[in-house]
Protein backbone atom coordinates (compact mmCIF):
# COMPACT_ATOMS: atom_id res chain seq x y z
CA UNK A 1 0.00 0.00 0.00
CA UNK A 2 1.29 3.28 -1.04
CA UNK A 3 2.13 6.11 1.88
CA UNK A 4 -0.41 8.76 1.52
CA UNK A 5 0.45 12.47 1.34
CA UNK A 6 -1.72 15.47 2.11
CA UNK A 7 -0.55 19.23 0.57
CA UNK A 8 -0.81 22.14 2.13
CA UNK A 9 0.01 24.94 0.48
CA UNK A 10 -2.12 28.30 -1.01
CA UNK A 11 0.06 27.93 -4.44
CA UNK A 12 -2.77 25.61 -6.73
CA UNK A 13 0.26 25.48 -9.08
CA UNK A 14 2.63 24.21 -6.51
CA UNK A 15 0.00 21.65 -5.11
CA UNK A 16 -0.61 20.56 -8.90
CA UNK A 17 3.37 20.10 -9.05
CA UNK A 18 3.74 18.58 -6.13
CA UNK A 19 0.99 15.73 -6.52
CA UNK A 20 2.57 15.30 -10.35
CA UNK A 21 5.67 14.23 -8.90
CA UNK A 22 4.57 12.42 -5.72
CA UNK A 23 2.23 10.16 -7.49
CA UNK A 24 4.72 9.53 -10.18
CA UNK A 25 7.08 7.90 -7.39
CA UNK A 26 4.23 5.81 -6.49
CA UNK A 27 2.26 8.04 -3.24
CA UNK A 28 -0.90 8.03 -2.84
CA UNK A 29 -1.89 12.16 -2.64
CA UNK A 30 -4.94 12.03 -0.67
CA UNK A 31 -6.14 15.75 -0.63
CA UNK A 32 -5.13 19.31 -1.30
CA UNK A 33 -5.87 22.00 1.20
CA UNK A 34 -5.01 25.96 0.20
CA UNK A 35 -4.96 27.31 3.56
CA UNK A 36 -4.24 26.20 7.21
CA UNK A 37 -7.66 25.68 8.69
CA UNK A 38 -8.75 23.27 5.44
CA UNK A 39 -5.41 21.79 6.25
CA UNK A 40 -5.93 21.02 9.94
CA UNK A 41 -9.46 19.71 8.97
CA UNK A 42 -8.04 17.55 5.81
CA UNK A 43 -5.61 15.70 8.28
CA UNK A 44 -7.89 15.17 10.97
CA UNK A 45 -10.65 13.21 8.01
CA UNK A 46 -7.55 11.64 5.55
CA UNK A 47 -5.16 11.03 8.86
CA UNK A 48 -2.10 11.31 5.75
CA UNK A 49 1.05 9.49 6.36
CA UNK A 50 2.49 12.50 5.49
CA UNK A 51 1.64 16.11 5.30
CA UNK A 52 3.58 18.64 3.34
CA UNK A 53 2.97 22.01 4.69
CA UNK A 54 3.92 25.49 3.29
CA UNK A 55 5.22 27.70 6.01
CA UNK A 56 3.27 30.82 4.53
CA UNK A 57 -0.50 30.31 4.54
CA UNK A 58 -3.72 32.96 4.14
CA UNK A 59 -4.60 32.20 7.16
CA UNK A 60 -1.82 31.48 9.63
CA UNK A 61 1.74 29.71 8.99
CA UNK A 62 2.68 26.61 8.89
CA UNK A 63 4.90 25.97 11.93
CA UNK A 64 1.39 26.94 14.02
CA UNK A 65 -0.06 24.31 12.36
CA UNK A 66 2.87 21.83 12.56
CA UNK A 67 2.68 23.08 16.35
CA UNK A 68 -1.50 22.29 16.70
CA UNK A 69 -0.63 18.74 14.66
CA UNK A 70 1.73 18.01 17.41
CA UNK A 71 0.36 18.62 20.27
CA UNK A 72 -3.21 16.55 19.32
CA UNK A 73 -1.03 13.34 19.04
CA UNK A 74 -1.28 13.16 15.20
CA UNK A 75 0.91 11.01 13.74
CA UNK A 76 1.14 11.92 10.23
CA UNK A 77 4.77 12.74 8.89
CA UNK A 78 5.10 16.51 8.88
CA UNK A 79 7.11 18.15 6.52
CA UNK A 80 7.23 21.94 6.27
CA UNK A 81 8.60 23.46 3.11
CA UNK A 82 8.88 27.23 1.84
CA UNK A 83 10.05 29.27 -1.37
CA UNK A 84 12.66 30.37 0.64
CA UNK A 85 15.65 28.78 2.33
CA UNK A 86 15.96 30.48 5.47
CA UNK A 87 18.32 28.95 7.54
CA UNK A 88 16.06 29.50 10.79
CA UNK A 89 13.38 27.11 9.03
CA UNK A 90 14.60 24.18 9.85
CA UNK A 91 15.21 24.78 13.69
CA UNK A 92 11.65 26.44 13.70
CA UNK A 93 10.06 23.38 11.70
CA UNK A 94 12.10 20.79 14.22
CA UNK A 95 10.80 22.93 17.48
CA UNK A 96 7.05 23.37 16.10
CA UNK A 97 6.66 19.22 16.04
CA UNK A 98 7.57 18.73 12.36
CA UNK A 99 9.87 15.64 11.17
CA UNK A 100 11.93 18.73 8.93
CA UNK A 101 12.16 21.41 6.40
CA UNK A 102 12.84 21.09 2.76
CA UNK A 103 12.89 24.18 0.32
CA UNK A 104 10.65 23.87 -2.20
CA UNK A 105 13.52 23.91 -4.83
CA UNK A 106 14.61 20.82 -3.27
CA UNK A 107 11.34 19.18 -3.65
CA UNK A 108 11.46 19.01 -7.09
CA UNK A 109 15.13 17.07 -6.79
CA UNK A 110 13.84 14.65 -4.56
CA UNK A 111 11.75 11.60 -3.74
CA UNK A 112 9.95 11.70 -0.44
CA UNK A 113 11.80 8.93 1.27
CA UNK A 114 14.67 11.26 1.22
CA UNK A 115 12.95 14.27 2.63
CA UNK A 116 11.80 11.75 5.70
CA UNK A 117 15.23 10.00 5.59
């Protein structure tokens, strides 16, 4: 059975992208949300195996929500990602709950067993 993967992110292009290339390495994308509340309500119906979650949302950002995931036991994969490559993003995605942070330039480069290696 294929891991499932939920996207998060208010870019339809990027979420488009994104399911392309996950479901062409064999995942199973399970939903699209555009903001954070659709997100937190999409993993709490789908419970993904994974969630990849933009860090800048309409609504709030995306280590808040990595944060809420956490701390109501949910045990979907979370991987926060941005357009940018701060260097701060990583220790802010590890504090808020989630398994890491991956630019989204990276994404395109690799599968997602490396970004949850």
């Amino acid at each position: 059975m294929a891991p499932t993967v939920l996207i998060v992110d208010d870019h339809a292009a990027f979420r488009a992208g994104a399911r392309a290339l996950l479901e062409a390495d064999g995942y199973d994308v399970v939903g699209e949300a555009p903001d954070g509340r659709a997100g937190l309500d999409a993993v709490r119906s789908l419970n993904p195996d994974v969630v990849l979650l933009d860090v800048r949302l309409p609504d709030t950002d995306g280590f808040t929500i990595a944060g809420r995931l956490a701390q109501g036991g949910c045990e979907s994969a979370v991987i926060v990602t941005s357009s940018s490559d701060d260097p701060l993003y990583r220790e802010r995605a590890q504090s808020s709950g989630a398994r890491g942070f991956v630019a989204k330039h990276d994404v395109c480069g690799a599968t997602l067993d490396e970004l949850l290696g």
